[in-house]
PDB file of N, CA and C in Angstrom:
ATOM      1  N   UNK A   1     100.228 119.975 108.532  1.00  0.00           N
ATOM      2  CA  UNK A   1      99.202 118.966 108.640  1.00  0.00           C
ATOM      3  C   UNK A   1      99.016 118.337 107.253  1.00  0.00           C
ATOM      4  N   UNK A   2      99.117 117.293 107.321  1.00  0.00           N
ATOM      5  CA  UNK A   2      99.167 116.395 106.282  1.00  0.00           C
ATOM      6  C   UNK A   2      97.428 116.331 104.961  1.00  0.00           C
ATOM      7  N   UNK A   3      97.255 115.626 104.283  1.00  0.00           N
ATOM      8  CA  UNK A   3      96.413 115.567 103.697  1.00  0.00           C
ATOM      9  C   UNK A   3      95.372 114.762 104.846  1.00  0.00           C
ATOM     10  N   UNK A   4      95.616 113.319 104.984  1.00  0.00           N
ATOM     11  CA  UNK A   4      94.713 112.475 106.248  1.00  0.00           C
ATOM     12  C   UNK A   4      94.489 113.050 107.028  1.00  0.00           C
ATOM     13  N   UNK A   5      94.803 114.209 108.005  1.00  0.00           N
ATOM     14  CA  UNK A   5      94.677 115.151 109.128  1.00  0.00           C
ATOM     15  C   UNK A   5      93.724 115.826 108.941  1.00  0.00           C
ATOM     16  N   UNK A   6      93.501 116.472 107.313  1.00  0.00           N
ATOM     17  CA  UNK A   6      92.797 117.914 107.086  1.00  0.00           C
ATOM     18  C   UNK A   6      91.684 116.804 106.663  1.00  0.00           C
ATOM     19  N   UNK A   7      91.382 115.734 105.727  1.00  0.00           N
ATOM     20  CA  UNK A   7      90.246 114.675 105.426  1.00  0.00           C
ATOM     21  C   UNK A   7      89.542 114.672 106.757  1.00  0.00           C
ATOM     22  N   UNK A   8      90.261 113.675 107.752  1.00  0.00           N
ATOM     23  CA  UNK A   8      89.605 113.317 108.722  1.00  0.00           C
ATOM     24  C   UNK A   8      88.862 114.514 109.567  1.00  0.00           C
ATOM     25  N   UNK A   9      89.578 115.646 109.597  1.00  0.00           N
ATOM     26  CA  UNK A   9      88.940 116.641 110.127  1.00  0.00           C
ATOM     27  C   UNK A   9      87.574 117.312 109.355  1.00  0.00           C
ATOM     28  N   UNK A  10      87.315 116.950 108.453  1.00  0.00           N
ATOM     29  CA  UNK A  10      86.231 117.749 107.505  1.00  0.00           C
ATOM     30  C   UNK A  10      85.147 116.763 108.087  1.00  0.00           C
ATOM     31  N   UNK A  11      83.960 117.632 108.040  1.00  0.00           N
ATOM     32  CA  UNK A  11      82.510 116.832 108.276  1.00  0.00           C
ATOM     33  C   UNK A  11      82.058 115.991 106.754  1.00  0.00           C
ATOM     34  N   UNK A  12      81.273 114.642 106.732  1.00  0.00           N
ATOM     35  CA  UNK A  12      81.179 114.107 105.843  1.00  0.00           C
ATOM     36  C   UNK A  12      80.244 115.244 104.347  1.00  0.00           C
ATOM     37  N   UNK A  13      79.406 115.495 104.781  1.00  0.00           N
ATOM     38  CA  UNK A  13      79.314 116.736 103.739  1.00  0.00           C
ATOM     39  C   UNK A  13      79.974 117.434 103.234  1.00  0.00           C
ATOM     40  N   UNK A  14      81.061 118.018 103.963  1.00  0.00           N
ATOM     41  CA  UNK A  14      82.456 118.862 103.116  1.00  0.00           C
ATOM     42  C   UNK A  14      83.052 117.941 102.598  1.00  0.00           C
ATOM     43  N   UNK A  15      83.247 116.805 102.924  1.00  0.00           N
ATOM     44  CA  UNK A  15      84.053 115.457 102.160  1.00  0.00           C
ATOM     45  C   UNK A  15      83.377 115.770 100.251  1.00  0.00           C
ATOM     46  N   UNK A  16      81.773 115.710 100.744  1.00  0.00           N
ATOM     47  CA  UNK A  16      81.676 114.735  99.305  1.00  0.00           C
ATOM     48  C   UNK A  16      81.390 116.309  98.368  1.00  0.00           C
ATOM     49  N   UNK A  17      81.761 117.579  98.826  1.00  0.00           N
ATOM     50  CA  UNK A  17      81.866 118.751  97.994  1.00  0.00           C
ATOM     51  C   UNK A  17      83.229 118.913  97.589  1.00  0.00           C
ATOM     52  N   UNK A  18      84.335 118.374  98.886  1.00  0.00           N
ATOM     53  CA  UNK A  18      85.711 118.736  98.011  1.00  0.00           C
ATOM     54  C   UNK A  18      85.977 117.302  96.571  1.00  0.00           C
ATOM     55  N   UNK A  19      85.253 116.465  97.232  1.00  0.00           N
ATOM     56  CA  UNK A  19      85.460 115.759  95.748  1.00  0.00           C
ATOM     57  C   UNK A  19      84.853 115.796  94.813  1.00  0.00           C
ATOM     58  N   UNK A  20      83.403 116.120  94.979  1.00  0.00           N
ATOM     59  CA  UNK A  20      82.847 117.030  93.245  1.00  0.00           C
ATOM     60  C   UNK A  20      83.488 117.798  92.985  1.00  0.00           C
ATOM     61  N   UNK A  21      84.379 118.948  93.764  1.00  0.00           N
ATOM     62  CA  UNK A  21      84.868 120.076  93.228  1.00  0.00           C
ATOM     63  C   UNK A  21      86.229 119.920  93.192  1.00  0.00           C
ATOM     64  N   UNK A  22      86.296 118.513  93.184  1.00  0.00           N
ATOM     65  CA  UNK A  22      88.183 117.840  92.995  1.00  0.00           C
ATOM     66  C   UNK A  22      87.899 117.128  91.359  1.00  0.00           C
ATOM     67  N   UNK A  23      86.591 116.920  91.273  1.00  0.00           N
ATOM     68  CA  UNK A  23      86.265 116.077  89.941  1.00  0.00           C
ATOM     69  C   UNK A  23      87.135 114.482  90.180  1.00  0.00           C
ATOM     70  N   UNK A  24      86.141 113.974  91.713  1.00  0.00           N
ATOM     71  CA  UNK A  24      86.403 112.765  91.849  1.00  0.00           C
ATOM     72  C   UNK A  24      85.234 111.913  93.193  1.00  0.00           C
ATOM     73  N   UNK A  25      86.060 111.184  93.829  1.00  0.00           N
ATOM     74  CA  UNK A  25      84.801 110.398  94.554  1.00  0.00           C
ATOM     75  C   UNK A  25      85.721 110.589  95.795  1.00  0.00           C
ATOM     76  N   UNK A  26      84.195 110.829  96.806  1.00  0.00           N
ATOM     77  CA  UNK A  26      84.746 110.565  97.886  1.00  0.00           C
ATOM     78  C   UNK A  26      85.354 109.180  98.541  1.00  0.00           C
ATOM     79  N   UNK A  27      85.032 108.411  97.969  1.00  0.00           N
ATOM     80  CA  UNK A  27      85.895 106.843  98.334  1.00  0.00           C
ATOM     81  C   UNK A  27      87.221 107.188  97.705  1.00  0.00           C
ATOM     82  N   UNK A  28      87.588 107.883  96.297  1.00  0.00           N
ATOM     83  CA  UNK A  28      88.973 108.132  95.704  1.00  0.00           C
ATOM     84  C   UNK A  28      89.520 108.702  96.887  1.00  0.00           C
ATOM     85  N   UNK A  29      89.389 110.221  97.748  1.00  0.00           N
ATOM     86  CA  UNK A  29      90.028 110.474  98.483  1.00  0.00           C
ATOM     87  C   UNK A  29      90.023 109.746  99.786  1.00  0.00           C
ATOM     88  N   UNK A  30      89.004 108.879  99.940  1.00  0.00           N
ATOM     89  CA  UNK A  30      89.590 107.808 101.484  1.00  0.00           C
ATOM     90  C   UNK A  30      90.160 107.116 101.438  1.00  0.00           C
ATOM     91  N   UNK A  31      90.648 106.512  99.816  1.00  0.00           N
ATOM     92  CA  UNK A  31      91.627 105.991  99.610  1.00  0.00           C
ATOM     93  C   UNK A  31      92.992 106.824  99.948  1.00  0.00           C
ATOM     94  N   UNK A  32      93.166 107.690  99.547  1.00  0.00           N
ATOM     95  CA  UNK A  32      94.100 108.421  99.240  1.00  0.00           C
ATOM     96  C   UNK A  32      94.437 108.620 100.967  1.00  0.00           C
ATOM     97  N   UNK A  33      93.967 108.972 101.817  1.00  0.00           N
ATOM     98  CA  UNK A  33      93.499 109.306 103.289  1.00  0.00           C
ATOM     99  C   UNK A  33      94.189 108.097 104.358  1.00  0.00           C
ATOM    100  N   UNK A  34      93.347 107.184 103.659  1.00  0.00           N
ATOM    101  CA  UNK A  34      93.610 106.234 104.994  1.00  0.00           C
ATOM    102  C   UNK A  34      94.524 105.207 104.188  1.00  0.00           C
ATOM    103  N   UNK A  35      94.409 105.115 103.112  1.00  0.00           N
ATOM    104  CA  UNK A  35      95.342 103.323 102.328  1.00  0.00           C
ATOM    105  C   UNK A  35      96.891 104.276 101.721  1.00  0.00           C
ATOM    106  N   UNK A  36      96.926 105.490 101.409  1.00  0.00           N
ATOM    107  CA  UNK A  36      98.071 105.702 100.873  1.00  0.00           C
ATOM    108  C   UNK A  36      97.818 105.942  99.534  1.00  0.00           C
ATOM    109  N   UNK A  37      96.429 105.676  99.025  1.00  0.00           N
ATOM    110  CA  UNK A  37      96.647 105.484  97.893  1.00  0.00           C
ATOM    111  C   UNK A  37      97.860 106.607  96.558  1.00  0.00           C
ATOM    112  N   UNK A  38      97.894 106.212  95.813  1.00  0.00           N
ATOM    113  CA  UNK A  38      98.823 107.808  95.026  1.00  0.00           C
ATOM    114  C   UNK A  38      98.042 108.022  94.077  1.00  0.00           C
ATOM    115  N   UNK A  39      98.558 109.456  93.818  1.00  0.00           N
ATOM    116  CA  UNK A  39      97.037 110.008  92.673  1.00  0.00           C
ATOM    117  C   UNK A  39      98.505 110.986  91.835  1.00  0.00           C
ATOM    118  N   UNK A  40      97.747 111.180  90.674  1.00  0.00           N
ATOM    119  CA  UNK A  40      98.411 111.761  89.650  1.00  0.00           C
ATOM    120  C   UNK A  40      98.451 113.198  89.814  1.00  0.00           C
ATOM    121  N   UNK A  41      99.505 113.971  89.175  1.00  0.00           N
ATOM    122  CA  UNK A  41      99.599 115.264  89.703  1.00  0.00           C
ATOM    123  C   UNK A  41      98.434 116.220  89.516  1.00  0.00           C
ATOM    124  N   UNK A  42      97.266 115.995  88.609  1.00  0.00           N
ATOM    125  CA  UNK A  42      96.305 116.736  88.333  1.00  0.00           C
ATOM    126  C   UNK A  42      95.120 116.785  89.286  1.00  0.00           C
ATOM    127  N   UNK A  43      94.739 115.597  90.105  1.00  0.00           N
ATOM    128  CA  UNK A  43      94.092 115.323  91.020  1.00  0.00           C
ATOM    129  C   UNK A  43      94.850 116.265  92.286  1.00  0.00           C
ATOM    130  N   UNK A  44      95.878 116.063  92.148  1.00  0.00           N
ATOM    131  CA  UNK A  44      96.709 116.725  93.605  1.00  0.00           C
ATOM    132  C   UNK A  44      96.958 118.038  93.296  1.00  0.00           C
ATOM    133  N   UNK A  45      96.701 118.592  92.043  1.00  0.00           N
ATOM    134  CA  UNK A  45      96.904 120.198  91.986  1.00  0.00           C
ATOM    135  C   UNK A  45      95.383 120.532  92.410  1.00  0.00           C
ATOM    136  N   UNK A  46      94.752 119.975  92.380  1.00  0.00           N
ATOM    137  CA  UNK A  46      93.174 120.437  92.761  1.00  0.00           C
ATOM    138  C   UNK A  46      92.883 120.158  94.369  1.00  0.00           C
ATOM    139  N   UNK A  47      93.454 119.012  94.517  1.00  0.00           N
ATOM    140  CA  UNK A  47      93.420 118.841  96.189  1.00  0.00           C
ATOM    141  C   UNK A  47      94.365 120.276  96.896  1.00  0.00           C
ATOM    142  N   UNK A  48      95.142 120.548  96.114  1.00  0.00           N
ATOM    143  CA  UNK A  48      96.402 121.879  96.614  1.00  0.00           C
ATOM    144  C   UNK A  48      95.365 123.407  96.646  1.00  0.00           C
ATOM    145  N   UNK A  49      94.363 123.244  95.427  1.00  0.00           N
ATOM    146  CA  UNK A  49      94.016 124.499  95.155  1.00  0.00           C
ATOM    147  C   UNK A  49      92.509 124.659  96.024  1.00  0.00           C
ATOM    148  N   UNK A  50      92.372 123.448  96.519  1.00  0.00           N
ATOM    149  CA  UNK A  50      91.003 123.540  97.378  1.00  0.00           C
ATOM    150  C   UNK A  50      91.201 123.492  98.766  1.00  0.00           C
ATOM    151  N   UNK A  51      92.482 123.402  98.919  1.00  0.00           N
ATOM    152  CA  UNK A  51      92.834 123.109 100.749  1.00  0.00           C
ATOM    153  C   UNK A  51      93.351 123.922 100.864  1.00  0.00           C
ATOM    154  N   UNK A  52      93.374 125.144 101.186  1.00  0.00           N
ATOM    155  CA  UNK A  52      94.859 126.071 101.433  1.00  0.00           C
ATOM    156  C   UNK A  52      95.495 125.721 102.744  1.00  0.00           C
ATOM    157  N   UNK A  53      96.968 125.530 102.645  1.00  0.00           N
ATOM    158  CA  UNK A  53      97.771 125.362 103.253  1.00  0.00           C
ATOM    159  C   UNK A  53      98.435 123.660 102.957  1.00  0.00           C
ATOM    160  N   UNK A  54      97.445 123.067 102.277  1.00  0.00           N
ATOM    161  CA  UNK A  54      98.057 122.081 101.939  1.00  0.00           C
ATOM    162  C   UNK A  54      99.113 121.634 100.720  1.00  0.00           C
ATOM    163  N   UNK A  55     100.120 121.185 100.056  1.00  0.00           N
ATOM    164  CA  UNK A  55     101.295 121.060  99.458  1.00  0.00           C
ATOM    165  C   UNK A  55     101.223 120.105  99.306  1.00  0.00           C
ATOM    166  N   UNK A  56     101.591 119.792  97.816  1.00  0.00           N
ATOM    167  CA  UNK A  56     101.671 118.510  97.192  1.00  0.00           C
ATOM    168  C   UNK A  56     102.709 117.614  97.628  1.00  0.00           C
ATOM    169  N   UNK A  57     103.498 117.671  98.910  1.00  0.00           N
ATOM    170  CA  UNK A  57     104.344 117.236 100.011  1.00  0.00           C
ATOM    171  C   UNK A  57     103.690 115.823 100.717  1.00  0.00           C
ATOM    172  N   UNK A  58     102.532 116.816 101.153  1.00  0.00           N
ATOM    173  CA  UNK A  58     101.393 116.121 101.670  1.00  0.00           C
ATOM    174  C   UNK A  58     100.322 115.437 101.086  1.00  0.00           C
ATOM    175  N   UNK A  59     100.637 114.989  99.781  1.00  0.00           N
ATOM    176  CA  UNK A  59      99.808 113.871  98.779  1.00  0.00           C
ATOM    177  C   UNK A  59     100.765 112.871  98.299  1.00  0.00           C
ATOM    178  N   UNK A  60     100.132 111.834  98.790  1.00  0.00           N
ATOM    179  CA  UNK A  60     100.900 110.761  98.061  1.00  0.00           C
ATOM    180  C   UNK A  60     101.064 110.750  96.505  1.00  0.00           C
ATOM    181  N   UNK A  61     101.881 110.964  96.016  1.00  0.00           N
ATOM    182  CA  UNK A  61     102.270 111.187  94.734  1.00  0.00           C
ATOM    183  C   UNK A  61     102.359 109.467  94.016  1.00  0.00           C
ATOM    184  N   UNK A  62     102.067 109.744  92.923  1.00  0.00           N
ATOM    185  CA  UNK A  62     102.401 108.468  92.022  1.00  0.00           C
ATOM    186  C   UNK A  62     103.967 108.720  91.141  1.00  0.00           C
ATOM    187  N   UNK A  63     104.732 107.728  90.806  1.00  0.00           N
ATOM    188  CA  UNK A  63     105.903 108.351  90.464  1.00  0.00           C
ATOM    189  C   UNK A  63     106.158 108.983  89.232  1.00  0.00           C
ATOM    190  N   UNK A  64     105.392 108.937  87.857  1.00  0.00           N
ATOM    191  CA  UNK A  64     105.270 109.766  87.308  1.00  0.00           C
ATOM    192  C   UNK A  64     104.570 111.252  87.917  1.00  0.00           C
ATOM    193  N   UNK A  65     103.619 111.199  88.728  1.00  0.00           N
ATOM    194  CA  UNK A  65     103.429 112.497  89.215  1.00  0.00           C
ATOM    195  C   UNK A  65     104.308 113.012  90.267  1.00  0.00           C
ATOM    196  N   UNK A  66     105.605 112.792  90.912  1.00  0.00           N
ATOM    197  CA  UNK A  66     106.603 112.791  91.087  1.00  0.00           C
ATOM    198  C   UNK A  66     107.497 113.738  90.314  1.00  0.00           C
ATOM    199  N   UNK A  67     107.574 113.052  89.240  1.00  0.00           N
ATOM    200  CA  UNK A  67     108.252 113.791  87.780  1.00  0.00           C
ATOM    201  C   UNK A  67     108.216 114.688  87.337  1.00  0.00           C
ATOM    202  N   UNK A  68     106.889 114.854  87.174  1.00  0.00           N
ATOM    203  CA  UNK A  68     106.339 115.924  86.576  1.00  0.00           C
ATOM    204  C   UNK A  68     106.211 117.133  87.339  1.00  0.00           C
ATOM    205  N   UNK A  69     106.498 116.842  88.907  1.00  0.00           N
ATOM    206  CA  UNK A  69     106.427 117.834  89.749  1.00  0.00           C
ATOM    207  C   UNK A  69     107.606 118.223  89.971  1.00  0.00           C
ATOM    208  N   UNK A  70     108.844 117.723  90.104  1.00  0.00           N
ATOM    209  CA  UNK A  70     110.017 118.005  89.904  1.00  0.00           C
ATOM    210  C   UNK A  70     110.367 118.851  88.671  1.00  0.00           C
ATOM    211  N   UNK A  71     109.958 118.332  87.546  1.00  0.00           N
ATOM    212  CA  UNK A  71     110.097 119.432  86.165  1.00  0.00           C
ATOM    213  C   UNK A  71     109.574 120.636  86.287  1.00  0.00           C
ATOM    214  N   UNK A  72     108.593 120.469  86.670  1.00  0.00           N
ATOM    215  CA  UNK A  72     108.173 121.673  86.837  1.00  0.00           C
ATOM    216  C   UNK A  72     108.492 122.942  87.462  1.00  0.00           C
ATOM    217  N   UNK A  73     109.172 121.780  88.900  1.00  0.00           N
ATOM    218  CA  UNK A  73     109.897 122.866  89.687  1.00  0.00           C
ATOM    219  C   UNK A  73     111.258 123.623  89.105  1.00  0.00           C
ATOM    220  N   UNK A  74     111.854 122.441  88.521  1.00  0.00           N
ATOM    221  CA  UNK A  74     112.977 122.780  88.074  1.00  0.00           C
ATOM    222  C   UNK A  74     112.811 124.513  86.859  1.00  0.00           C
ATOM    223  N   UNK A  75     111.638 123.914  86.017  1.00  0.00           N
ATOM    224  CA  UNK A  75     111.347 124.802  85.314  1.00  0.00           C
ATOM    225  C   UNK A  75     111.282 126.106  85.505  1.00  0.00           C
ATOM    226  N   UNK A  76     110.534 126.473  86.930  1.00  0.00           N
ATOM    227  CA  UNK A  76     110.095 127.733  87.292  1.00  0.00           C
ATOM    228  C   UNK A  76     111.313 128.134  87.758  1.00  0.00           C
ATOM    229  N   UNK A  77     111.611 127.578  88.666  1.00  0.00           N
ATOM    230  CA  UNK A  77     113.351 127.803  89.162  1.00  0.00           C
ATOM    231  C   UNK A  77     114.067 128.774  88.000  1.00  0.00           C
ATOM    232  N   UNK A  78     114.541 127.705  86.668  1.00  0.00           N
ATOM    233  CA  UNK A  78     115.382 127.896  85.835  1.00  0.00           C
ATOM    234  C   UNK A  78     114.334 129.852  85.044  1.00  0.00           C
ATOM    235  N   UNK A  79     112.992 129.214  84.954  1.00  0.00           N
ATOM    236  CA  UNK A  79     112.835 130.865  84.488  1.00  0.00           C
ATOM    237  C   UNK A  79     112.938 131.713  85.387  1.00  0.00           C
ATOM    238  N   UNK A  80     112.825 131.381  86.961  1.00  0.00           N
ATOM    239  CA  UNK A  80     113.094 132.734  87.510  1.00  0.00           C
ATOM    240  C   UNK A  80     114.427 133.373  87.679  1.00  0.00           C
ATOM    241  N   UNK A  81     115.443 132.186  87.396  1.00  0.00           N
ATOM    242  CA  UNK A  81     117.046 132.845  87.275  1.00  0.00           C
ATOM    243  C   UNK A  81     117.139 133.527  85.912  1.00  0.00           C
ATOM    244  N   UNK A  82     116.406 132.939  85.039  1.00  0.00           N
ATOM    245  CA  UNK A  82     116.540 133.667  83.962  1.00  0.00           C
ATOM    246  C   UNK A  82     115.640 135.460  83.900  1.00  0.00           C
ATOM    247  N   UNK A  83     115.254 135.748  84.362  1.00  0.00           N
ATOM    248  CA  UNK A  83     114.334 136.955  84.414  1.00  0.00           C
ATOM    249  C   UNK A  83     114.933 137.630  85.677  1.00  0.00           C
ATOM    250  N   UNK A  84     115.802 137.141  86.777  1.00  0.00           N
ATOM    251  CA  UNK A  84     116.376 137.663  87.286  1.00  0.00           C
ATOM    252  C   UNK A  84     118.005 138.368  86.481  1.00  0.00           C
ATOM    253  N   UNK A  85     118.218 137.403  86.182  1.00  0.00           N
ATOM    254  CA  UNK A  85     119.232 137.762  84.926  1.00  0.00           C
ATOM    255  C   UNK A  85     119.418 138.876  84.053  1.00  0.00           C
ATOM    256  N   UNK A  86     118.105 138.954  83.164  1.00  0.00           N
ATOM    257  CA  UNK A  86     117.190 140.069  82.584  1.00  0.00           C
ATOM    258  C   UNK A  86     117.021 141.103  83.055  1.00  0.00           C
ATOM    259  N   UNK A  87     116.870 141.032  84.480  1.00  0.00           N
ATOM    260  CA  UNK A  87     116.400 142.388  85.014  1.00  0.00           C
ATOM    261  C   UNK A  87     117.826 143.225  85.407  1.00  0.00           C
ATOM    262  N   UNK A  88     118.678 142.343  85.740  1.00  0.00           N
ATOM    263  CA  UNK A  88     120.181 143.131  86.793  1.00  0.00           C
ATOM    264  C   UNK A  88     120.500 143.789  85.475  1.00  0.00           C
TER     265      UNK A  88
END
């Protein structure tokens, strides 16, 4: 279930707590909801860490936050071959 799925499903009161506790506005995420809008990866690691089950898959990404999510992945990737490495 997408990000718009789990929004639309919340009562307007849980709306305007996940965005104080997103450190944003609830119009930012109806943007994000209903227009597509894209949000930067820091906004969407907080939307990730307040929704469980939701994945930054399911946020419209901006294309630097794109990037940065890819590096990152790549990153963890590359240390976990390396510490697998380490360990054999």
């Amino acid at each position: 279930m997408g990000f718009k799925e789990r929004w639309l499903g919340l009562p307007v009161s849980e709306r305007e707590s996940l965005a104080q506790q997103a450190l944003t506005t609830r119009a930012t995420l109806h943007q994000v909801a209903y227009v597509g809008k894209r949000v930067e990866l820091g906004l969407a690691d907080c939307l990730v860490a307040l929704m469980p089950g939701l994945t930054l898959d399911d946020i419209p990404l901006t294309d630097r936050a794109k990037r940065q999510a890819l590096v990152r992945s790549v990153s963890v990737n590359s240390a976990a071959v390396e510490f697998t490495k380490a360990v054999a």
